[in-house]
Each structure stands twice: as structure tokens, then as C-alpha cells.
Protein backbone atom coordinates (compact mmCIF):
# COMPACT_ATOMS: atom_id res chain seq x y z
CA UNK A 1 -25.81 -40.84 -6.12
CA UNK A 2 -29.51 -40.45 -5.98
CA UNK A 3 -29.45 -36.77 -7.45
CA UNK A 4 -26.78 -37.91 -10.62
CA UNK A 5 -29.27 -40.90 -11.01
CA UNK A 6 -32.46 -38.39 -11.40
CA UNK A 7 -30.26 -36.06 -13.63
CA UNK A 8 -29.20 -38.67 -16.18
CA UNK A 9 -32.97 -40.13 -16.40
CA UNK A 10 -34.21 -36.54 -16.72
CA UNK A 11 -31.80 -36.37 -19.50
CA UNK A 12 -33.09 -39.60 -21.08
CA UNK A 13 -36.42 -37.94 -20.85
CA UNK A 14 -35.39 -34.66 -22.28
CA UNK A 15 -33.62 -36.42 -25.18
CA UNK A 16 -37.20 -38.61 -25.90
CA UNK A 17 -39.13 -35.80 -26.24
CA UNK A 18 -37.08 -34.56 -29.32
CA UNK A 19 -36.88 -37.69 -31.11
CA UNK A 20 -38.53 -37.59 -34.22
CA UNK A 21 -40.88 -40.53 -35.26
CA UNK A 22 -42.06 -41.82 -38.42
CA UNK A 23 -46.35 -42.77 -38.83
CA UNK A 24 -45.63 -45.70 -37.46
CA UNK A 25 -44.76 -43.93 -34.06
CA UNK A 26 -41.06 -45.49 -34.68
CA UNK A 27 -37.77 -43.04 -33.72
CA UNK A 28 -36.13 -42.16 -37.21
CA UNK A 29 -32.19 -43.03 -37.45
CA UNK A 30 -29.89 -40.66 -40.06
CA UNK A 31 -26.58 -42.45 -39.77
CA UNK A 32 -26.93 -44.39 -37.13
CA UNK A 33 -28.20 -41.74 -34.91
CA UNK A 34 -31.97 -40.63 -33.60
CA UNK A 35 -33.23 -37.52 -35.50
CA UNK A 36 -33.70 -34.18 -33.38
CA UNK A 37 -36.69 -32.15 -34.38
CA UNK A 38 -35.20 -29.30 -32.97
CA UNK A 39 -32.20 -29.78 -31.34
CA UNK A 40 -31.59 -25.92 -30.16
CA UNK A 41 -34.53 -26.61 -27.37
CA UNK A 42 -33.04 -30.33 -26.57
CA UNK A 43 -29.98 -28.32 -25.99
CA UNK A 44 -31.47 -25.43 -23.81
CA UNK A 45 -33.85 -27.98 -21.71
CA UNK A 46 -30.15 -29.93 -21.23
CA UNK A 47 -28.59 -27.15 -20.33
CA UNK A 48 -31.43 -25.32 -17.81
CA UNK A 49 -31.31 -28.96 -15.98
CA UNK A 50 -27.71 -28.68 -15.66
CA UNK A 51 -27.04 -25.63 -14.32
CA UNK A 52 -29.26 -26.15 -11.64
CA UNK A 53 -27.52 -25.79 -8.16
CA UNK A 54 -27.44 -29.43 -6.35
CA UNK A 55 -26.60 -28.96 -2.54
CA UNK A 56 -24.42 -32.31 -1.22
CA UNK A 57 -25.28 -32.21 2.57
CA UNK A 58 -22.42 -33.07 4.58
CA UNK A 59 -23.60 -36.13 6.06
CA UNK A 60 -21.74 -39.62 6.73
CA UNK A 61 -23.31 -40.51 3.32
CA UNK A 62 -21.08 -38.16 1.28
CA UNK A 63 -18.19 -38.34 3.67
CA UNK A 64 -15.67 -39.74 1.73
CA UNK A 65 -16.56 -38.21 -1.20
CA UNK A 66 -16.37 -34.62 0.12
CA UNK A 67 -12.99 -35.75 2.13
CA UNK A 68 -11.70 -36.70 -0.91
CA UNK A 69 -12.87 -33.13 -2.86
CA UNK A 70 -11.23 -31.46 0.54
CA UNK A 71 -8.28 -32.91 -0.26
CA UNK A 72 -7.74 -32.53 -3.89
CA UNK A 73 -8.48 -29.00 -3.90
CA UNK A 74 -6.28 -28.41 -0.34
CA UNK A 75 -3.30 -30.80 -1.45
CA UNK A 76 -3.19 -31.78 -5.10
CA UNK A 77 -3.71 -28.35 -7.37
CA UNK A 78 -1.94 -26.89 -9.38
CA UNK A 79 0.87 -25.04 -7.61
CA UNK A 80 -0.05 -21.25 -8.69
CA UNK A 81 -3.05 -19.23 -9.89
CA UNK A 82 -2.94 -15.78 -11.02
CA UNK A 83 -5.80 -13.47 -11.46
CA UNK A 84 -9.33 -14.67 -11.29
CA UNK A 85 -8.30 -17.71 -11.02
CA UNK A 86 -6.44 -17.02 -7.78
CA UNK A 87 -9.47 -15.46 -6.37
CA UNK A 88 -12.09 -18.44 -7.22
CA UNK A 89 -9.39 -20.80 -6.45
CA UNK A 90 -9.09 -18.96 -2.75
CA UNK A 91 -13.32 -19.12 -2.62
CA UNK A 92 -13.08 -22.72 -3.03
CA UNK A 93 -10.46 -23.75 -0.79
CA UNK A 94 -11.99 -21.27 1.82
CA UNK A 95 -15.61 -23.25 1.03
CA UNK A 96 -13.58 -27.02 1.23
CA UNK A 97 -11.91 -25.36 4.19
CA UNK A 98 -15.47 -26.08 5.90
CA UNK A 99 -16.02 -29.88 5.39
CA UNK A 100 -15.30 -31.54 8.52
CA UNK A 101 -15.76 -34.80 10.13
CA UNK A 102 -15.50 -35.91 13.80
């Protein structure tokens, strides 16, 4: 939980920095909502932080959390893929495959 905790305040900050403020340093509301000053960058900065690859180590920390993944992709999907879904589908059951606990 530590990671989705830094992600959602680097979000906050993200979102702060394209806030536009009157002279009195106070955030401007249009509706009920903070005004972007350019929204296309908020978006992008969002975005480049979210696509950043996280790795969940398989320790007794995330064990029931990755059990549970294992399970729902193993046990609970859909019945049939076709295509490239078939073949990601197959990658990730072949990488779920690998989480194992003694």
C-alpha cells in the first residue's frame, strides 16, 4: 500500500501545480471546480506517473493479495479468449502461474 499511497500524493502534487491562482495567491473555482492553466501537461505528467512499471515483490506482505490475483485470473475469467486476447491472457496466467507460497 505504500507505493498506491506515494502515487495518489504525487497526484495531489501534480494536480497543485496546475491550479490557477488569483493575486491573492488563492486557487480560482469555475463551477465549483479548480481552474487548470493548462490541463494537456496536468494530463501528460498524470499519465507519465502512471504508466510507470511498479514491481509487487512476492513477499508475506503481498501474500494474500497476489493469492487472490492468482486465483482470479487461474479460476474466475471469462471462459474463452480469442485472438490477442488469448495470447496476453496465456502471458498472464503463465506469469500468475509463478506466485507461490510455502
Amino acid at each position: 500500500m505504500d507505493k498506491l499511497q506515494t502515487v495518489i500524493d504525487e497526484t495531489v502534487e501534480i494536480n497543485k501545480q496546475y491550479i490557477a491562482y488569483d493575486e491573492n495567491s488563492q486557487p480560482i473555482k469555475e463551477n465549483g471546480d479548480y481552474l487548470i492553466k493548462d490541463n494537456v501537461k496536468r494530463v501528460a505528467d498524470i499519465n507519465e506517473l502512471m504508466n510507470e512499471v511498479y514491481e509487487i515483490p512476492q513477499d508475506i506482505n503481498n501474500k494474500e493479495m497476489l493469492l487472490s490475483i492468482r486465483d482470479s485470473v487461474l479460476n474466475h475469467s471469462p471462459v474463452t479468449f480469442k485472438g490477442d486476447e488469448a495470447d496476453t491472457y496465456d502471458m498472464v496466467c503463465e506469469l500468475v502461474e509463478q506466485i507461490e507460497y510455502e
